[in-house]
N, C-alpha and C. Protein backbone atom coordinates (compact mmCIF):
# COMPACT_ATOMS: atom_id res chain seq x y z
N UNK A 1 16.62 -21.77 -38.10
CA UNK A 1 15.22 -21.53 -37.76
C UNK A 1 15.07 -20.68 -36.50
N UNK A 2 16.23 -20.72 -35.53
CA UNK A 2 16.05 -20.10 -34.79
C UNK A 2 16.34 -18.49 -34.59
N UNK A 3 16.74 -17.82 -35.90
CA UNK A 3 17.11 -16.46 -36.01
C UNK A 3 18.33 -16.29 -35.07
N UNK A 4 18.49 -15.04 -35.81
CA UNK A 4 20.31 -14.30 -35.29
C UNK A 4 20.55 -14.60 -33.46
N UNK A 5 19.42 -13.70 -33.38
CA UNK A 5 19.95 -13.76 -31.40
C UNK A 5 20.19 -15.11 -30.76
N UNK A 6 18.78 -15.91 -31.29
CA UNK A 6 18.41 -17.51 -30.63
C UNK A 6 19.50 -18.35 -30.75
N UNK A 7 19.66 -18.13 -31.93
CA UNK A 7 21.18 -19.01 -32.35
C UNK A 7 22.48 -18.94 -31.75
N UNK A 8 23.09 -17.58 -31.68
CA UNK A 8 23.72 -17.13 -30.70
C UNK A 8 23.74 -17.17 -29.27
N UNK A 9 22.84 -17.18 -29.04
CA UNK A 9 22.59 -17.49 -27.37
C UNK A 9 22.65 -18.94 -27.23
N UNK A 10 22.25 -19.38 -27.51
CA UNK A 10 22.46 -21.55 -28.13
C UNK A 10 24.06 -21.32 -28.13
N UNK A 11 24.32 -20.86 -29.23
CA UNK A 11 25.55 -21.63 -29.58
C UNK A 11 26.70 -21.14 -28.29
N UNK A 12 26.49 -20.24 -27.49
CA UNK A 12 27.56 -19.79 -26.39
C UNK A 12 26.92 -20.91 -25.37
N UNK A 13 26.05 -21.07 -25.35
CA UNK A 13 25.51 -22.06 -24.07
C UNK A 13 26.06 -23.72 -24.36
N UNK A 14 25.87 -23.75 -25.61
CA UNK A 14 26.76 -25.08 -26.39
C UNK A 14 28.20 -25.29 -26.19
N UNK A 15 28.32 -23.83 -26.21
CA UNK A 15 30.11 -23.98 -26.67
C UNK A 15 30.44 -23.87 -24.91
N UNK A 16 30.17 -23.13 -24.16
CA UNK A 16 30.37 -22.58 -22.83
C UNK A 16 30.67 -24.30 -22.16
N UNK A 17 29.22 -25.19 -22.56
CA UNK A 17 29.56 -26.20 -21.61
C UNK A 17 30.73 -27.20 -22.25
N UNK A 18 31.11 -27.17 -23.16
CA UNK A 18 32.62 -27.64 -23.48
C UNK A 18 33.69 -27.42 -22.85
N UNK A 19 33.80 -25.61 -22.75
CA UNK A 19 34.61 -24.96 -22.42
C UNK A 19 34.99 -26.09 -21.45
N UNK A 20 33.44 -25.82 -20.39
CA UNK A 20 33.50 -26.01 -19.05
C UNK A 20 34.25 -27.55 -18.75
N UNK A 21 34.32 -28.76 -19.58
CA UNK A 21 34.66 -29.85 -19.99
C UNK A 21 36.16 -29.91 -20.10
N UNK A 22 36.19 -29.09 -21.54
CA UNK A 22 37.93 -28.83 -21.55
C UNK A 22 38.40 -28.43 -20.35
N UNK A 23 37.83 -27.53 -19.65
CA UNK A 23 38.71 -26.74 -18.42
C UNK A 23 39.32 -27.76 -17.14
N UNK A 24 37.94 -28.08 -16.83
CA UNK A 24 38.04 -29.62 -15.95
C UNK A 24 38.87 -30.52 -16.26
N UNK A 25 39.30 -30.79 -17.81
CA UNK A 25 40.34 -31.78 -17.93
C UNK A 25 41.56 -31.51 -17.80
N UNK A 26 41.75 -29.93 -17.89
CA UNK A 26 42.92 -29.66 -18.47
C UNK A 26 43.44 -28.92 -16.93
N UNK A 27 42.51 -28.59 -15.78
CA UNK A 27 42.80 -28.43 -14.61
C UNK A 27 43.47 -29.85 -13.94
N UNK A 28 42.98 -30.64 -14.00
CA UNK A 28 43.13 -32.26 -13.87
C UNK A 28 44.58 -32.50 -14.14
N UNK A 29 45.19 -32.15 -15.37
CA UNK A 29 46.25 -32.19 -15.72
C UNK A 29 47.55 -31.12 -15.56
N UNK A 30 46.62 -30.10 -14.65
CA UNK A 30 47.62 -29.04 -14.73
C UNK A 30 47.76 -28.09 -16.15
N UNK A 31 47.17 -27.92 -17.00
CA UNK A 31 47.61 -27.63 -18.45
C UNK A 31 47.05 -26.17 -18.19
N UNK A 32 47.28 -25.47 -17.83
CA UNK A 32 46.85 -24.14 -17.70
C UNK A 32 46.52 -22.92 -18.70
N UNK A 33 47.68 -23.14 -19.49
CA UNK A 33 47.69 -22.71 -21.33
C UNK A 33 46.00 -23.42 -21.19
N UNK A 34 45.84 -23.79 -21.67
CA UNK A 34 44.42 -24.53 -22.04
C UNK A 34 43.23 -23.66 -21.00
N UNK A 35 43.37 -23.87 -19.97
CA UNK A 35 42.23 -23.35 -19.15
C UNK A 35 42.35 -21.25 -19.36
N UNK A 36 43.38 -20.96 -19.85
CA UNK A 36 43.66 -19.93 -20.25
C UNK A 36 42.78 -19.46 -21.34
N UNK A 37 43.29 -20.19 -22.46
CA UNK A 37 42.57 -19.90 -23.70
C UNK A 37 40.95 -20.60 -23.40
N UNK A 38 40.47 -21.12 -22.88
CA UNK A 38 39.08 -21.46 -22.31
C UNK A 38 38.49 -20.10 -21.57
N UNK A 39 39.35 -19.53 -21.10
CA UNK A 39 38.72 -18.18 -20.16
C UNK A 39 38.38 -17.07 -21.17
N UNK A 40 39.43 -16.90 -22.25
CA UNK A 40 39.13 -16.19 -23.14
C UNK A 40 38.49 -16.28 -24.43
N UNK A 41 38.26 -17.56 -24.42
CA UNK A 41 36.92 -18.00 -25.60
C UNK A 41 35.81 -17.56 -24.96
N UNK A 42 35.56 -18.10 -23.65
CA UNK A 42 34.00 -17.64 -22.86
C UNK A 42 34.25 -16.04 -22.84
N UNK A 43 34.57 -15.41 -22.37
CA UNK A 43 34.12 -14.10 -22.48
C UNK A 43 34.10 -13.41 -23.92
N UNK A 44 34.77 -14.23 -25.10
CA UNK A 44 34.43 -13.81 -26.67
C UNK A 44 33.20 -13.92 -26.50
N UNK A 45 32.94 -15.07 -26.23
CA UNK A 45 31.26 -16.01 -26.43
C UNK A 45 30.55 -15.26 -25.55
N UNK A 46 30.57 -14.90 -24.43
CA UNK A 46 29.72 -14.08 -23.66
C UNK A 46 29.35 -12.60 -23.89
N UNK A 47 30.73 -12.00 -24.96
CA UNK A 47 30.75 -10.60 -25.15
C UNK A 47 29.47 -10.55 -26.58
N UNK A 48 29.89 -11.66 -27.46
CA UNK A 48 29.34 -11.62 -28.65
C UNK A 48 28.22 -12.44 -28.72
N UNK A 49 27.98 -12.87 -28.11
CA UNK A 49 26.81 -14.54 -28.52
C UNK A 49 26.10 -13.96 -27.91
N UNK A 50 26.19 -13.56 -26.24
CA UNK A 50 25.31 -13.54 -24.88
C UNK A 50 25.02 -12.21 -24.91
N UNK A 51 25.80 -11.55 -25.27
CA UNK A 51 26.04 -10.11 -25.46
C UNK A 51 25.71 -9.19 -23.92
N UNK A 52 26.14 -10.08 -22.80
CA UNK A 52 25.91 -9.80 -21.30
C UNK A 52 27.58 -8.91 -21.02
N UNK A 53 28.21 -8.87 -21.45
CA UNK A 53 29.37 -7.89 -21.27
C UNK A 53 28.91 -6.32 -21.35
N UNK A 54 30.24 -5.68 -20.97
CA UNK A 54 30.01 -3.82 -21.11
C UNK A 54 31.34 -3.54 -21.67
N UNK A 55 31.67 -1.99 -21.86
CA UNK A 55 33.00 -1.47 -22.71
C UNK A 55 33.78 -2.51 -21.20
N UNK A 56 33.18 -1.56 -19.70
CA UNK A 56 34.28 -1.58 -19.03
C UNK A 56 34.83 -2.96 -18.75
N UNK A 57 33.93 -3.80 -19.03
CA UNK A 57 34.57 -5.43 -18.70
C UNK A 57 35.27 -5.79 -19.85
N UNK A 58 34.75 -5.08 -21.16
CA UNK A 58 36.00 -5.78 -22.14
C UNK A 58 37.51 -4.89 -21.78
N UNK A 59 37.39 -3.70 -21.41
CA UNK A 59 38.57 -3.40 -21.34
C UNK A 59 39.02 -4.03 -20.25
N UNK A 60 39.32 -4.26 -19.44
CA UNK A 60 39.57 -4.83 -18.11
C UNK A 60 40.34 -6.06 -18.15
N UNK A 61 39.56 -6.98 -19.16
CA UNK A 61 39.92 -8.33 -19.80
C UNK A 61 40.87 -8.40 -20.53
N UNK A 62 40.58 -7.11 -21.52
CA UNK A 62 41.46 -7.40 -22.77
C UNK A 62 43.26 -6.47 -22.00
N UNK A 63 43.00 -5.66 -20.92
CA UNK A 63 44.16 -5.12 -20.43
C UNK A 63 44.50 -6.84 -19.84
N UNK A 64 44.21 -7.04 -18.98
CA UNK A 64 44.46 -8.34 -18.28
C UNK A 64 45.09 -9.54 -19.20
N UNK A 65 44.54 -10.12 -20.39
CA UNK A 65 45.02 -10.52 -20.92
C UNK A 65 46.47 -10.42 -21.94
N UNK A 66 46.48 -9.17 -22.01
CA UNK A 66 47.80 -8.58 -22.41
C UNK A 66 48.93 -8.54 -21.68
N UNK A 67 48.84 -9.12 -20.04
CA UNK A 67 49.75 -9.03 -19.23
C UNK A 67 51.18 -10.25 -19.24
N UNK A 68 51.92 -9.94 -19.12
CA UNK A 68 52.88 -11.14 -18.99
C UNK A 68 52.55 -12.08 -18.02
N UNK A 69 52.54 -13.45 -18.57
CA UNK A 69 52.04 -14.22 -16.94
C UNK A 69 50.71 -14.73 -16.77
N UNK A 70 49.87 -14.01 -18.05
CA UNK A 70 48.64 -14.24 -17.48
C UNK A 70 47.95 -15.24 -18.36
N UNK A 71 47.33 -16.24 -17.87
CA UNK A 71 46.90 -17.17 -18.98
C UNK A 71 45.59 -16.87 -19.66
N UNK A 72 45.26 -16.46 -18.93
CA UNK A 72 43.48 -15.90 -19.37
C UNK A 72 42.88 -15.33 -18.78
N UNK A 73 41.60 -14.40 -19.15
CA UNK A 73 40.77 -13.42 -18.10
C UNK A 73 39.16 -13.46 -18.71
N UNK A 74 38.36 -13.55 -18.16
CA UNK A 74 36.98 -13.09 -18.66
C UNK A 74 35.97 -12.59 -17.75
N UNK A 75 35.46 -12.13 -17.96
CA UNK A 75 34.00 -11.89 -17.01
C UNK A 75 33.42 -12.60 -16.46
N UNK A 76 33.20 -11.96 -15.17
CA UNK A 76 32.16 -13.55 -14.21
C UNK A 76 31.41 -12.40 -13.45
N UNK A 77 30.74 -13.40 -13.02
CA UNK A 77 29.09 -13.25 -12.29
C UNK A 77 28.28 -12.65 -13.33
N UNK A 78 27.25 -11.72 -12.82
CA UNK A 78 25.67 -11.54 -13.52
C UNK A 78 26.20 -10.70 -14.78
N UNK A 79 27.44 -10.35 -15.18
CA UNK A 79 27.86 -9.09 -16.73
C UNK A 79 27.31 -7.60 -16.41
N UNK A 80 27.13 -7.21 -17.00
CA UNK A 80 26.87 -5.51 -17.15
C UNK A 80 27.50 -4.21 -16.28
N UNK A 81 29.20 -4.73 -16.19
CA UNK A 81 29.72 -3.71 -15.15
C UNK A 81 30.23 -4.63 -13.36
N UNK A 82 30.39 -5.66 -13.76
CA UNK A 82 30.46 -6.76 -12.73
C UNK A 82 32.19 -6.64 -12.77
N UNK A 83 32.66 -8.33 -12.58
CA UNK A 83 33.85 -8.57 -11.96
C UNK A 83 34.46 -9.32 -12.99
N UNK A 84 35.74 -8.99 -13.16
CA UNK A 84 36.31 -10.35 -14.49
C UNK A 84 37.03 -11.09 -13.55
N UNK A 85 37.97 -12.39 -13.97
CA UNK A 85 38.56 -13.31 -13.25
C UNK A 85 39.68 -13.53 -14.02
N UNK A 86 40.99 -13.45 -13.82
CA UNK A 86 42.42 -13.66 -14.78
C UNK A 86 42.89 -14.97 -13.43
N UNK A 87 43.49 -15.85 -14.32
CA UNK A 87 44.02 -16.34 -14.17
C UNK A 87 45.76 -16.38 -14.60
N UNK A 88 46.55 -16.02 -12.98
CA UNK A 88 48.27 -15.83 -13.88
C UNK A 88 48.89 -16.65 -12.79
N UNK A 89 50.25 -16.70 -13.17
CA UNK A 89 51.18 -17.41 -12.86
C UNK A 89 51.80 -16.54 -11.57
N UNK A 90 51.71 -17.01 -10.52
CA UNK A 90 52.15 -17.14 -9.00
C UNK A 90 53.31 -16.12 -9.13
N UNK A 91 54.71 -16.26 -9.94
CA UNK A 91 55.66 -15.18 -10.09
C UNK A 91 55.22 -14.02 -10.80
N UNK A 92 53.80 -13.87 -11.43
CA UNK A 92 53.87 -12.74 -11.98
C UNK A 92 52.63 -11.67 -11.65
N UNK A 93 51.97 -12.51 -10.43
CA UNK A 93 50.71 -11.70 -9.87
C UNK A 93 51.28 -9.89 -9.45
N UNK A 94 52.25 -10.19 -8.73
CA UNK A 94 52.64 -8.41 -7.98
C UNK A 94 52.98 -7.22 -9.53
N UNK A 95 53.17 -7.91 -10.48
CA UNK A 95 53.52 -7.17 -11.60
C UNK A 95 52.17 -7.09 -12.50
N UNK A 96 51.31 -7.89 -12.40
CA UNK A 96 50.09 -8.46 -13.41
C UNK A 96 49.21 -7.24 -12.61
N UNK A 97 49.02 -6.86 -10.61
CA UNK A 97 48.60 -5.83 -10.38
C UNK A 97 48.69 -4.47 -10.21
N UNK A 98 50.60 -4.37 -10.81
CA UNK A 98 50.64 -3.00 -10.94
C UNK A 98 50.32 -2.42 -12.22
N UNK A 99 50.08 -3.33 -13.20
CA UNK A 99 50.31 -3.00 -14.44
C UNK A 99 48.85 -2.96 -14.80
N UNK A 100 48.11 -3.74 -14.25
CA UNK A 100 46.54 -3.57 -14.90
C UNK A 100 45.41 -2.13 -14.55
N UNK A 101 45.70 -1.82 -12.99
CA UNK A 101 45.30 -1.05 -12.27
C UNK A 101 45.37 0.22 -12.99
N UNK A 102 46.70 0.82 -13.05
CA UNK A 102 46.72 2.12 -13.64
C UNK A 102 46.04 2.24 -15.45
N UNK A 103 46.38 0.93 -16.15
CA UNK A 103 45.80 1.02 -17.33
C UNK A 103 44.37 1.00 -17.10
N UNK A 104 43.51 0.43 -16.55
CA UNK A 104 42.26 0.32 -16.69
C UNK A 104 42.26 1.93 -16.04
N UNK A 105 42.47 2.30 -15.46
CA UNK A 105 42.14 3.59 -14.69
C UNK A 105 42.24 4.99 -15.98
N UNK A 106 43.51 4.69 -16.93
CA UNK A 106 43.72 5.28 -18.08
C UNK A 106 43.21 4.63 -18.66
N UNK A 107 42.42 4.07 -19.23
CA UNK A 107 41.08 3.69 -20.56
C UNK A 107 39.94 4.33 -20.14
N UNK A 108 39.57 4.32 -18.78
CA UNK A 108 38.17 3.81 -18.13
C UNK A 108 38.30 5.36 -17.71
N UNK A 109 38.93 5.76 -16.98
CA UNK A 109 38.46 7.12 -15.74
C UNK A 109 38.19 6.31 -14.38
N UNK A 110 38.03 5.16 -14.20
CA UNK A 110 37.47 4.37 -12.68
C UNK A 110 38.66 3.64 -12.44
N UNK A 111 38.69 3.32 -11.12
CA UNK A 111 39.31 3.03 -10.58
C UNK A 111 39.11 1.35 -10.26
N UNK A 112 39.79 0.30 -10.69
CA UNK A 112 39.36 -1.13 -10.16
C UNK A 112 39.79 -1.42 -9.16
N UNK A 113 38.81 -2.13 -8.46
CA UNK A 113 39.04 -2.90 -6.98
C UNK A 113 39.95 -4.32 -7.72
N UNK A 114 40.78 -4.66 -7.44
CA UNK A 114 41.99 -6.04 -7.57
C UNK A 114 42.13 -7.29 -6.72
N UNK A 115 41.79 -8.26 -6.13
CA UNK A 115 41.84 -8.92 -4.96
C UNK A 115 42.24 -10.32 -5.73
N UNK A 116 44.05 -10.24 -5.22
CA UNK A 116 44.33 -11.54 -5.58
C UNK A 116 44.26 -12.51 -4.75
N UNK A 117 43.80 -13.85 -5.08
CA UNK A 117 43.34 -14.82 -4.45
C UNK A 117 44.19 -16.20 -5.15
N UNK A 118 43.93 -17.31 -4.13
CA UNK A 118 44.43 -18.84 -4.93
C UNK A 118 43.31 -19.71 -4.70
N UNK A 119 43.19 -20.70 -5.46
CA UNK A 119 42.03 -21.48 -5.64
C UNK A 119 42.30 -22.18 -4.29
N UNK A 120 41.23 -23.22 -3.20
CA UNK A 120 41.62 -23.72 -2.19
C UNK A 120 40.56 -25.14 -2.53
N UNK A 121 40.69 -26.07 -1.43
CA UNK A 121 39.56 -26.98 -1.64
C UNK A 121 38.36 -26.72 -1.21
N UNK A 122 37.41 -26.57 -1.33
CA UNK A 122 35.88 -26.58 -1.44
C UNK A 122 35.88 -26.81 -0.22
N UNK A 123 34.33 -26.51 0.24
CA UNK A 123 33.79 -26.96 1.57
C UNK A 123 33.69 -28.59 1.39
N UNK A 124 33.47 -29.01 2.98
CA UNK A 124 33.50 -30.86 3.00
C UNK A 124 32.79 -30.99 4.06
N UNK A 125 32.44 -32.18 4.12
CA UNK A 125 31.99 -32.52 5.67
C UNK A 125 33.15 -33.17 6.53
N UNK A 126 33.22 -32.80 7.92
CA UNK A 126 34.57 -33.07 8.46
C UNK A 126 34.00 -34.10 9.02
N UNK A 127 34.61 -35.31 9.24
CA UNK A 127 34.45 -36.61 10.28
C UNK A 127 35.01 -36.55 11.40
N UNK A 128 34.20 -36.79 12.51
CA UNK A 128 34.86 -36.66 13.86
C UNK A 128 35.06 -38.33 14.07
């Protein structure tokens, strides 16, 4: 009843907060394979359902995901030419950024900004 788009946009918002479920559990456990393939379901679902992606973020992703090491990649923040997020394995980051850089640069013509980072704990309130 709700036609092609409505439905689609539902069903990524449906499926997204699972993702978001699985990911949490499977961070919990360390299972990374899992939070991997979670990164790259959401940006299917975001490319196709939400349809908030561009060429240059699928290429970006889909180079990224092709990398040795890397468990998963998708698009984050607002879509349309924004920032993706890969998640890889600690021994294979210095190789995951020589190798993505020049390919996206050969698909694209642009040049990507790269900034590897590690997850840390959140802000807190400190007790004196």
């Amino acid at each position: 009843q709700l036609g092609d788009v409505l439905y689609r946009r539902a069903r990524h918002i449906v499926s997204e907060n699972l993702r978001v479920r699985v990911t949490v559990m499977a961070l919990r456990g360390n299972a990374l394979k899992t939070v991997g393939q979670a990164l790259r379901e959401s940006h299917a679902s975001l490319r196709d359902d939400y349809e908030v992606s561009c060429t240059e973020l699928d290429a970006i992703v889909d180079i990224a995901n092709a990398q040795p090491g890397c468990y998963g990649a998708r698009m984050t923040g607002a879509g349309f030419g924004g920032c993706a997020v890969a998640l890889v394995q600690n021994e294979a980051v210095d190789e995951f950024v020589k190798a993505v850089g020049p390919a996206y640069t050969a698909k694209t013509s642009l040049t990507p900004h790269i900034y590897v980072c590690q997850a840390a704990e959140g802000s807190g309130v400190e007790r004196l």
